[in-house]
N, C-alpha and C. Protein backbone atom coordinates (compact mmCIF):
# COMPACT_ATOMS: atom_id res chain seq x y z
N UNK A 1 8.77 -6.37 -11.03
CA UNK A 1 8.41 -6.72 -12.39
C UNK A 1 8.09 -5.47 -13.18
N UNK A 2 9.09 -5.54 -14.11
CA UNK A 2 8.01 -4.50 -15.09
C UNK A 2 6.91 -4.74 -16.19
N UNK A 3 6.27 -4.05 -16.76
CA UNK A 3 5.06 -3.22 -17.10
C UNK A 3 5.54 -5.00 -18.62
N UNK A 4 4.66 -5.60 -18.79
CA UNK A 4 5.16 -6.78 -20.44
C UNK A 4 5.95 -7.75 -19.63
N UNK A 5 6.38 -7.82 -18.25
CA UNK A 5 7.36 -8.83 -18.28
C UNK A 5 6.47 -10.40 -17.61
N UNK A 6 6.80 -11.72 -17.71
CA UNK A 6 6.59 -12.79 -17.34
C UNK A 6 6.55 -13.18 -16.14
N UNK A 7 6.41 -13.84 -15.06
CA UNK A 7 6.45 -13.97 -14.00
C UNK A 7 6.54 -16.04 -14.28
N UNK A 8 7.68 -16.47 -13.44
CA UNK A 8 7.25 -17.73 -13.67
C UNK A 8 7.48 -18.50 -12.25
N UNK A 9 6.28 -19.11 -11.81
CA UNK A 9 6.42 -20.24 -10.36
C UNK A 9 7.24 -21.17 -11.03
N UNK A 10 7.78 -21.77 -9.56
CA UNK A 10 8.13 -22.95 -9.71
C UNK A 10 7.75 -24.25 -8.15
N UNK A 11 6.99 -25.19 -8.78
CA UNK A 11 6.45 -25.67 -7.88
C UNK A 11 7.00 -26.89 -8.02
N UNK A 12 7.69 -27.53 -6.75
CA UNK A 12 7.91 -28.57 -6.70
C UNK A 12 7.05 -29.70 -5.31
N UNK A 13 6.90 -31.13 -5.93
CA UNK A 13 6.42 -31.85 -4.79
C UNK A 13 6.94 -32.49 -4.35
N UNK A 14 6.95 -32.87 -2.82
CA UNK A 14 7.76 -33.34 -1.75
C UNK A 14 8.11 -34.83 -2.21
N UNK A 15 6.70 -35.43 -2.75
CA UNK A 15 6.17 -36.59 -2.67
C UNK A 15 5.73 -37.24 -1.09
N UNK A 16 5.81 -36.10 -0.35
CA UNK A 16 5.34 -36.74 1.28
C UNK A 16 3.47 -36.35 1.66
N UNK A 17 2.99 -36.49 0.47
CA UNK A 17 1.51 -36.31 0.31
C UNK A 17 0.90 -37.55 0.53
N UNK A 18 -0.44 -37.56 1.29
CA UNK A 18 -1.18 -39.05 1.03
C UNK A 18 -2.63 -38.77 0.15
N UNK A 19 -2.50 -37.62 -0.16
CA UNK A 19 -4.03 -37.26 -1.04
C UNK A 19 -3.72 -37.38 -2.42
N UNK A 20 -2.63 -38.47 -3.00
CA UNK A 20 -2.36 -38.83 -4.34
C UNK A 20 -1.71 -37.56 -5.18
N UNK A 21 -2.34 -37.62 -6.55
CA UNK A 21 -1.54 -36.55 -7.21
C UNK A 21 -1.83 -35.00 -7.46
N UNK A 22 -2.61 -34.55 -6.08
CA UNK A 22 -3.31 -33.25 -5.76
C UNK A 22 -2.20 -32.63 -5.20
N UNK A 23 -2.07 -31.13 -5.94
CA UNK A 23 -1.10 -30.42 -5.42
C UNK A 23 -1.68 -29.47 -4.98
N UNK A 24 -1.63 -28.44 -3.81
CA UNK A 24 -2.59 -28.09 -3.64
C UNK A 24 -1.69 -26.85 -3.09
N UNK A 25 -2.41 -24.89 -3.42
CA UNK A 25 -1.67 -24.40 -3.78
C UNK A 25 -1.90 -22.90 -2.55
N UNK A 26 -2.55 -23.66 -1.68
CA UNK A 26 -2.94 -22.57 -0.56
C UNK A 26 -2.23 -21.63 -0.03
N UNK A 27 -0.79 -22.64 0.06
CA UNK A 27 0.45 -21.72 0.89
C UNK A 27 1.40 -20.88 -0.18
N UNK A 28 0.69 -20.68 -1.11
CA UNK A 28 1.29 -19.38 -2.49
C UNK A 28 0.23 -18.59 -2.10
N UNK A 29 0.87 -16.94 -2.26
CA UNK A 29 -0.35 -16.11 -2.48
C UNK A 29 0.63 -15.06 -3.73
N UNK A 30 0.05 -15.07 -4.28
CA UNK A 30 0.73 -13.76 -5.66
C UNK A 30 -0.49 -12.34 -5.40
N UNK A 31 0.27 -11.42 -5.30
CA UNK A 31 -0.76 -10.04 -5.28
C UNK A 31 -0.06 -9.15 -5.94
N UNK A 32 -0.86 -8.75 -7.38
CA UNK A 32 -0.23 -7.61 -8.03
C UNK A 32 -1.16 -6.39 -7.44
N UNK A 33 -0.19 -5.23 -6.97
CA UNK A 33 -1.11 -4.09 -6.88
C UNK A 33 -1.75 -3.44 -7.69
N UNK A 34 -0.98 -2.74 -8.67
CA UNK A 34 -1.43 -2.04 -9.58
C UNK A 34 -0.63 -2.21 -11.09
N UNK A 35 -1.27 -1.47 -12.06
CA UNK A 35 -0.16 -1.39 -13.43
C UNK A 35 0.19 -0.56 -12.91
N UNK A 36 1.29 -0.66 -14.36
CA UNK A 36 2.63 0.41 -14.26
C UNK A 36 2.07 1.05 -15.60
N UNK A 37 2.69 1.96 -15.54
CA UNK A 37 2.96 2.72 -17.28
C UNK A 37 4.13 2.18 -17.92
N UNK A 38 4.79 2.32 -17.34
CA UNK A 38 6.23 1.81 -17.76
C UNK A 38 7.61 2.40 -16.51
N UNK A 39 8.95 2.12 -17.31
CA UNK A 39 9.95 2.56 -16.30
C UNK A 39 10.42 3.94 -16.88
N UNK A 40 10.71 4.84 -15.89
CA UNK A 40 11.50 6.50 -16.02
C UNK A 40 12.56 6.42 -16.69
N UNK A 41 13.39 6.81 -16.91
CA UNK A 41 14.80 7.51 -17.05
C UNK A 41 15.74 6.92 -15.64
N UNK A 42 14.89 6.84 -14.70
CA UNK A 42 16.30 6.77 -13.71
C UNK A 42 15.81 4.76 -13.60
N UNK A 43 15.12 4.37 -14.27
CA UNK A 43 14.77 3.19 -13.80
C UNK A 43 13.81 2.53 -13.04
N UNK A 44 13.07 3.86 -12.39
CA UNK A 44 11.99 3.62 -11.57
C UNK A 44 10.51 3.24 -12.16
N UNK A 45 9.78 2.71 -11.60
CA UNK A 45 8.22 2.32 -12.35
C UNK A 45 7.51 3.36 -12.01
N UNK A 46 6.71 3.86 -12.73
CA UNK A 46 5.87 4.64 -12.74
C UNK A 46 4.31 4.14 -12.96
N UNK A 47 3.58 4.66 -11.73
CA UNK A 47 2.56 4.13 -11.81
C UNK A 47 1.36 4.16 -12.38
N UNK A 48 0.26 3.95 -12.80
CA UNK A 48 -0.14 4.01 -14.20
C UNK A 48 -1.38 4.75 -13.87
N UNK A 49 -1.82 4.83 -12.40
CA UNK A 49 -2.94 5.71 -12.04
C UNK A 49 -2.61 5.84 -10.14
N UNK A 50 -3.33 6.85 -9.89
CA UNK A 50 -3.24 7.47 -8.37
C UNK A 50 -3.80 6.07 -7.72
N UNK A 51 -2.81 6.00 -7.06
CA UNK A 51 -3.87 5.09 -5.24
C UNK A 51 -3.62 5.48 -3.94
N UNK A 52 -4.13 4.61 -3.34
CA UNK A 52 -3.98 4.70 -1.80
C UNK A 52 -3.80 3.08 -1.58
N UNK A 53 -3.02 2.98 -0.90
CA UNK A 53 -2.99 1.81 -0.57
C UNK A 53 -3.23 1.53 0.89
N UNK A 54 -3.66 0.22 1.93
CA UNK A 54 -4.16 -0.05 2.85
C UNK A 54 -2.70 -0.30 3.21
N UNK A 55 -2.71 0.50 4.61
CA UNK A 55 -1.35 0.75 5.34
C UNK A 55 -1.05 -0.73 5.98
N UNK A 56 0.16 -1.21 6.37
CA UNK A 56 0.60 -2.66 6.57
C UNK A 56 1.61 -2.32 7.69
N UNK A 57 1.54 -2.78 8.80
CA UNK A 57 1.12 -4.02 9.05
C UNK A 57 -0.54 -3.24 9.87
N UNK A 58 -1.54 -3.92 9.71
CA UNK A 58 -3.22 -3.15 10.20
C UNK A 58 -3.71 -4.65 10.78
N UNK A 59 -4.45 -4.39 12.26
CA UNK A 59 -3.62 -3.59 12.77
C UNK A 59 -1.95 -3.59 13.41
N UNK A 60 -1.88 -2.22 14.19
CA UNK A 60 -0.54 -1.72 14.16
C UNK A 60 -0.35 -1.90 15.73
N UNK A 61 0.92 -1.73 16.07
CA UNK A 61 1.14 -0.91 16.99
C UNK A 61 2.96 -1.47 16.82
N UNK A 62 3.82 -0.40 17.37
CA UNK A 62 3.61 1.18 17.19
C UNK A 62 4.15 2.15 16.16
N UNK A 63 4.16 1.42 15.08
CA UNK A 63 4.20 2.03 13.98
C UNK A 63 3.50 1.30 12.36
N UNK A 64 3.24 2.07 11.26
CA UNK A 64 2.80 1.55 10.28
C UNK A 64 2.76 2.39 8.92
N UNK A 65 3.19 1.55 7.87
CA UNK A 65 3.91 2.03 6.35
C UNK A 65 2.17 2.43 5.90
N UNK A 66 2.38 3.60 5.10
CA UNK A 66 1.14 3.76 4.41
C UNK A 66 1.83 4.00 2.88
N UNK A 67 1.97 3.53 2.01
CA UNK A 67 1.74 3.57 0.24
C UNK A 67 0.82 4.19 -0.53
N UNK A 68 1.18 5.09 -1.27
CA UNK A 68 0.45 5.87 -1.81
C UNK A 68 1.44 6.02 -3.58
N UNK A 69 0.35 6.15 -4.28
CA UNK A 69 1.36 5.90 -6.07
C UNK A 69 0.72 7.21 -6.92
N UNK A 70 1.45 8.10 -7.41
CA UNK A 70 1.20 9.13 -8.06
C UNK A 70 1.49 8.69 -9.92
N UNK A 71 0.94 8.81 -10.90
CA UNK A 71 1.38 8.66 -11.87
C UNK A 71 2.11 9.79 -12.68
N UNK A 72 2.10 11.32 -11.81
CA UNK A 72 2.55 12.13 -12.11
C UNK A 72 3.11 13.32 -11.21
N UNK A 73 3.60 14.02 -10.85
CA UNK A 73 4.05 15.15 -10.17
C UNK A 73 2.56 15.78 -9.72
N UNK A 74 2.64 15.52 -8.27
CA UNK A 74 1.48 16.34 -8.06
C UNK A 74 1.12 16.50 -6.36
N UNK A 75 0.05 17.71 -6.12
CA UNK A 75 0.58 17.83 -4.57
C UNK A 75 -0.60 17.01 -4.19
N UNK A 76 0.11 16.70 -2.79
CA UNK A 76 -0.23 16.03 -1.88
C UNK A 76 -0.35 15.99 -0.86
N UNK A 77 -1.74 15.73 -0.11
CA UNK A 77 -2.22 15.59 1.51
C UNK A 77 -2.76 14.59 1.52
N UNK A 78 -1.76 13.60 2.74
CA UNK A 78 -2.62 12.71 3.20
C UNK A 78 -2.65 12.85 4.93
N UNK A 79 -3.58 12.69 5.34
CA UNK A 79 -4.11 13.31 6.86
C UNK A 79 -5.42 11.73 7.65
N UNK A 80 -4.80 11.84 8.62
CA UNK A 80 -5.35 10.95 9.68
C UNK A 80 -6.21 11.68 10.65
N UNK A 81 -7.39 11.19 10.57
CA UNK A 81 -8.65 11.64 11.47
C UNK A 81 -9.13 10.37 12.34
N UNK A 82 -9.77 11.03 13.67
CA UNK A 82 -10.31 9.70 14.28
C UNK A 82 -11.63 9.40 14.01
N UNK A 83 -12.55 8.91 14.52
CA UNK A 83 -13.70 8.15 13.75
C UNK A 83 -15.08 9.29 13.95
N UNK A 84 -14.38 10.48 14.72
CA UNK A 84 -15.63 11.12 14.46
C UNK A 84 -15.36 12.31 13.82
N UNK A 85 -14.01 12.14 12.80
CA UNK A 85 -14.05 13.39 11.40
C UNK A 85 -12.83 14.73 12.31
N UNK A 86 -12.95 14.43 13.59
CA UNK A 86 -11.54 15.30 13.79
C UNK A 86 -10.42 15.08 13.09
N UNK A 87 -9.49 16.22 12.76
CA UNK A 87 -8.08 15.75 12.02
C UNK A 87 -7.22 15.59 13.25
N UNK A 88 -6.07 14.65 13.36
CA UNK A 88 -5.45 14.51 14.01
C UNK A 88 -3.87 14.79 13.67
N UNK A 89 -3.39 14.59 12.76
CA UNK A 89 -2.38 14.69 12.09
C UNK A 89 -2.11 14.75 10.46
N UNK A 90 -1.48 15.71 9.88
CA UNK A 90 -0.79 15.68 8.73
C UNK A 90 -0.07 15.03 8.58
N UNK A 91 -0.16 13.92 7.39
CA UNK A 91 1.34 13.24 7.67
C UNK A 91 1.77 13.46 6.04
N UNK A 92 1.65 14.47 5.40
CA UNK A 92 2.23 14.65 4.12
C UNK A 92 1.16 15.71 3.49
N UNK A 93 1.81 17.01 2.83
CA UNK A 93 1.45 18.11 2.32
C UNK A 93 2.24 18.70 1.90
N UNK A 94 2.51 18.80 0.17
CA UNK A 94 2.91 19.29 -0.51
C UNK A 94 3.26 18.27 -1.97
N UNK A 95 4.11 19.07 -2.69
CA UNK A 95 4.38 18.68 -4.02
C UNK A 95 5.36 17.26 -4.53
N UNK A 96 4.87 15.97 -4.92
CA UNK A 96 5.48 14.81 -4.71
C UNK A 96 5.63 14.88 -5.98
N UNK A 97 6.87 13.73 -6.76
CA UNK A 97 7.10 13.41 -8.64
C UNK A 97 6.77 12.34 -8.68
N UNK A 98 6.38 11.77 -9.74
CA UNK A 98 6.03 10.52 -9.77
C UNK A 98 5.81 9.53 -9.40
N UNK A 99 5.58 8.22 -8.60
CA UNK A 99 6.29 7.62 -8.19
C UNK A 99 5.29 6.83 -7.14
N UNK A 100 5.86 5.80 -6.52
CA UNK A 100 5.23 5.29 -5.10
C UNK A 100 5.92 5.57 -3.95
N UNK A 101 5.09 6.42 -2.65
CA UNK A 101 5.77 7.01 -1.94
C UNK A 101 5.14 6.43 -0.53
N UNK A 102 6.51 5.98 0.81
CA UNK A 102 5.75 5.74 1.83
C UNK A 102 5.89 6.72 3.01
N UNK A 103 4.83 6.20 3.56
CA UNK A 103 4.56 6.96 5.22
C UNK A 103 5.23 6.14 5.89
N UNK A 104 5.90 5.92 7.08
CA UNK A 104 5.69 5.33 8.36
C UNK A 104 4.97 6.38 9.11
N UNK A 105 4.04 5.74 9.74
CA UNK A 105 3.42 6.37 11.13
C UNK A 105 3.28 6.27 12.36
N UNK A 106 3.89 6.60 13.52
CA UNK A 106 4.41 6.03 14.64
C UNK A 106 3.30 7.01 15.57
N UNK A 107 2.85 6.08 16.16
CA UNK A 107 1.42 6.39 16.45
C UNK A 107 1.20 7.05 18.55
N UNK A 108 3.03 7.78 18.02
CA UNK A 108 3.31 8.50 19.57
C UNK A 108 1.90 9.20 20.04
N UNK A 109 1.70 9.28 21.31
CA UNK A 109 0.72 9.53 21.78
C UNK A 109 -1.29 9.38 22.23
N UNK A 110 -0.83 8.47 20.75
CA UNK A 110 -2.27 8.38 20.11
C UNK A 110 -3.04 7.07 21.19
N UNK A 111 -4.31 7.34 21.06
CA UNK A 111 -4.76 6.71 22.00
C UNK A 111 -5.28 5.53 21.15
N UNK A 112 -5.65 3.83 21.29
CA UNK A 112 -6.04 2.67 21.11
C UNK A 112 -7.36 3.13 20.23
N UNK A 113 -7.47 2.42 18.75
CA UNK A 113 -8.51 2.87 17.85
C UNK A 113 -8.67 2.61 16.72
N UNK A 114 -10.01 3.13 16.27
CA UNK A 114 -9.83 3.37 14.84
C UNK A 114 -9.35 4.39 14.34
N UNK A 115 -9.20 4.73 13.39
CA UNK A 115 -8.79 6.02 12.32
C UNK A 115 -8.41 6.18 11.05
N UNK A 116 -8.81 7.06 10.39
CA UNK A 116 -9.43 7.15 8.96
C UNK A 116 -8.28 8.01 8.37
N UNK A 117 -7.28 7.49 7.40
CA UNK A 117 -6.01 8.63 6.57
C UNK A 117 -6.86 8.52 5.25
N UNK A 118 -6.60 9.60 4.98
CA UNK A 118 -7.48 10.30 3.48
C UNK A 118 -6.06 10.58 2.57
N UNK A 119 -6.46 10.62 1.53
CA UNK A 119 -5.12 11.02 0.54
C UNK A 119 -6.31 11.56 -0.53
N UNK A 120 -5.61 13.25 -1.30
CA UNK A 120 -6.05 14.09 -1.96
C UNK A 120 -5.26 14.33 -2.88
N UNK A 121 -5.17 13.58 -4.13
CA UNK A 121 -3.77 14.43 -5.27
C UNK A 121 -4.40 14.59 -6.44
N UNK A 122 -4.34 15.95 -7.07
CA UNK A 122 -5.58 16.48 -8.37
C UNK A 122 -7.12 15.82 -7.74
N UNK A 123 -7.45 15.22 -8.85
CA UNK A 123 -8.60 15.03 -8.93
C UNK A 123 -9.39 13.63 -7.84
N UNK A 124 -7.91 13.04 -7.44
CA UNK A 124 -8.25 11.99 -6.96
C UNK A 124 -8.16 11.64 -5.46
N UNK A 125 -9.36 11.01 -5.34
CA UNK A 125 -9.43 11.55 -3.38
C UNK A 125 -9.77 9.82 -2.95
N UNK A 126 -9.20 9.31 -1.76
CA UNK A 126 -9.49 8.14 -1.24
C UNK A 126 -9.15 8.32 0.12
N UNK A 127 -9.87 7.22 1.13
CA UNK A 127 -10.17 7.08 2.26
C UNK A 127 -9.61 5.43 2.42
N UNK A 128 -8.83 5.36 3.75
CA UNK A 128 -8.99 3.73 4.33
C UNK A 128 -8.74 3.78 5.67
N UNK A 129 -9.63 2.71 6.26
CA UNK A 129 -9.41 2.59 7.94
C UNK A 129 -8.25 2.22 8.48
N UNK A 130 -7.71 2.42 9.16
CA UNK A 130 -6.78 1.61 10.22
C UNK A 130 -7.29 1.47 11.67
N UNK A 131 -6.41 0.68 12.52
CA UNK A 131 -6.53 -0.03 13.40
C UNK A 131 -5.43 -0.04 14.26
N UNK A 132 -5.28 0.95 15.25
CA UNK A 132 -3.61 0.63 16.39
C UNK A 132 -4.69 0.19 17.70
N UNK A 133 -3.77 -0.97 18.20
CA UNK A 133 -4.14 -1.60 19.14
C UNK A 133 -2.71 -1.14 19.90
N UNK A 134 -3.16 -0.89 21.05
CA UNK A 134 -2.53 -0.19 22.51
C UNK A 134 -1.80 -0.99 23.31
């Protein structure tokens, strides 16, 4: 979707309900992440402020996407530590453009845990846990 546009459900009923004319809407879930600014030149969305996003599938094993959204050209470290502040791995350092960018992280070697990836771009710094089960 872009940045002004509509979104429209469409819900239909079975009629194989016995709780009358209750529709009931549990098994929808809609999740917008973030705004946009708008779309680039090449078509792409551009995102309207820095995040971090909570890596999927958490927990993992043996690998897992981490999302991260720049609203502008800018460098970047994001780095995985275990729960007592050691670094364990770099998994991105240096200069990214615009954009939403992913990790996979394939969690060779690593031992059953928690662990903490940080992301640092300008001014903006965030932290989230993960979880690989062994």
């Amino acid at each position: 979707l872009y940045a002004g546009t509509r979104l429209r459900v469409k819900v239909k009923d079975s009629g194989q309900t016995t709780s009358g004319a209750v529709l009931r809407s549990d098994a929808v879930k809609a999740m917008f992440i973030q705004e946009v600014l708008g779309a680039g030149n090449d078509g792409d969305v551009l995102p309207f402020e820095f995040s971090l996003e909570q890596n999927y599938p958490n927990p993992f094993n043996p690998s897992t996407m981490i999302t991260f959204a720049l609203p502008e050209e800018s460098e970047v470290q994001v780095r995985l530590y275990d729960v007592l502040g050691q670094q364990i791995k770099v998994l991105c350092d240096g200069v990214k453009k615009a954009g939403r960018h992913n990790i996979v992280f394939e969690s060779d070697g690593l031992s059953g845990g928690v662990y903490i990836y940080t992301m640092n771009a300008g001014n903006f710094s965030s932290a989230k846990k993960m979880v690989f089960l062994k």
